[in-house]
Protein backbone atom coordinates (compact mmCIF):
# COMPACT_ATOMS: atom_id res chain seq x y z
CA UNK A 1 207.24 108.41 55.26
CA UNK A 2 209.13 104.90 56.05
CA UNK A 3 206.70 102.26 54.67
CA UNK A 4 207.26 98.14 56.64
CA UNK A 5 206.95 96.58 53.74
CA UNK A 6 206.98 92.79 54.55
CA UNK A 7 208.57 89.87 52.54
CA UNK A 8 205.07 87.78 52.32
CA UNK A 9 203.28 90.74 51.31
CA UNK A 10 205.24 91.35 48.28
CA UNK A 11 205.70 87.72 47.56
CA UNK A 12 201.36 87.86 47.53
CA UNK A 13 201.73 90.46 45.19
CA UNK A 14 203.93 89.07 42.63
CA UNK A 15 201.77 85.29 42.76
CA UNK A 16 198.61 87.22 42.49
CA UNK A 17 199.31 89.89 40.30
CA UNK A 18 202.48 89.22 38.55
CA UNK A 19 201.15 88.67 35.13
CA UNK A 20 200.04 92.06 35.07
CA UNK A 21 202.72 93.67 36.74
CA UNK A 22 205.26 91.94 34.25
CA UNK A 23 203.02 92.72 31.20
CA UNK A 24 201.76 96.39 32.46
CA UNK A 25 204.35 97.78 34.44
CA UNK A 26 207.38 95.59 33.41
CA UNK A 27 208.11 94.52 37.29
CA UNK A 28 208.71 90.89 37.64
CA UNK A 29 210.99 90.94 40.41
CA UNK A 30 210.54 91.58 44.61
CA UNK A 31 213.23 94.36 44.76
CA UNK A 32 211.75 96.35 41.84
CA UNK A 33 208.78 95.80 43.23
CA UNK A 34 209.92 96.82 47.21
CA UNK A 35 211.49 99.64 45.25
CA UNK A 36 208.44 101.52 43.59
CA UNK A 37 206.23 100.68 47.04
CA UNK A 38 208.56 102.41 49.27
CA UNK A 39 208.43 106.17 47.34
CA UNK A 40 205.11 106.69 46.65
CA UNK A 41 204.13 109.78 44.86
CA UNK A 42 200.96 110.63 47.00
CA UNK A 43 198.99 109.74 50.03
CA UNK A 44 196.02 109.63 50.90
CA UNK A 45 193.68 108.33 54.19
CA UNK A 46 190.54 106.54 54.45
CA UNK A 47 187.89 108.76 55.26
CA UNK A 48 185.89 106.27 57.50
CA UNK A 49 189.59 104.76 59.15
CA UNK A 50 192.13 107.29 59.95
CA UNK A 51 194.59 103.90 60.15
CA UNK A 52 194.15 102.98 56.51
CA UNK A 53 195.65 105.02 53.63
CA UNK A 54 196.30 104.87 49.84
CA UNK A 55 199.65 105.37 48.59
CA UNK A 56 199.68 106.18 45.03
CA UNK A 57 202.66 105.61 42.61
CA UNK A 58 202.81 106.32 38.94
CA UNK A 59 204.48 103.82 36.98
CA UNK A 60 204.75 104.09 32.91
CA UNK A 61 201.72 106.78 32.56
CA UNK A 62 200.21 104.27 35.08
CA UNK A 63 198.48 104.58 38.80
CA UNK A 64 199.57 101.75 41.04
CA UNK A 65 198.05 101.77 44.21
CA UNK A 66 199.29 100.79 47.22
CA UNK A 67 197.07 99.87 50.37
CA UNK A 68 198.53 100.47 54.03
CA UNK A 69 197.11 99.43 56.95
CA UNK A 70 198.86 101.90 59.76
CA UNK A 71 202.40 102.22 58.74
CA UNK A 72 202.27 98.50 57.09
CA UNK A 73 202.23 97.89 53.86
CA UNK A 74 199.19 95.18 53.14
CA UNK A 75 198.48 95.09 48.92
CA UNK A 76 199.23 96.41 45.77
């Protein structure tokens, strides 16, 4: 599945989460970042909104989760 993944959207992601990303994960930068949100390793719909899902990616032992609205990718 090809996931939009928009420049603002990962620049949110970095500003508002970036401490723990850097310290957790060890991603401090946009293209590692873009990277590990484009191949999740599971996926998985609302069950109230058909358009929403929940990408899953593990990440050093780690569940990141990724939130999609429709094909777009919206937070991490």
């Amino acid at each position: 599945m090809e996931h939009v993944i928009l420049e603002e959207v990962l620049k949110h992601v970095i500003r508002k989460h970036g401490m723990d990303f850097s310290r957790v994960l060890g991603i401090n930068r946009l293209d590692l970042l873009k990277r590990l949100l484009a191949s999740p390793d599971g996926v998985h719909l609302d069950a109230h909104n058909l358009s929403i899902s929940y990408s899953l990616k593990k990440v050093n032992g780690l569940w990141l989760t990724i939130i999609m609205l429709e094909n777009e990718v919206r937070t991490a």
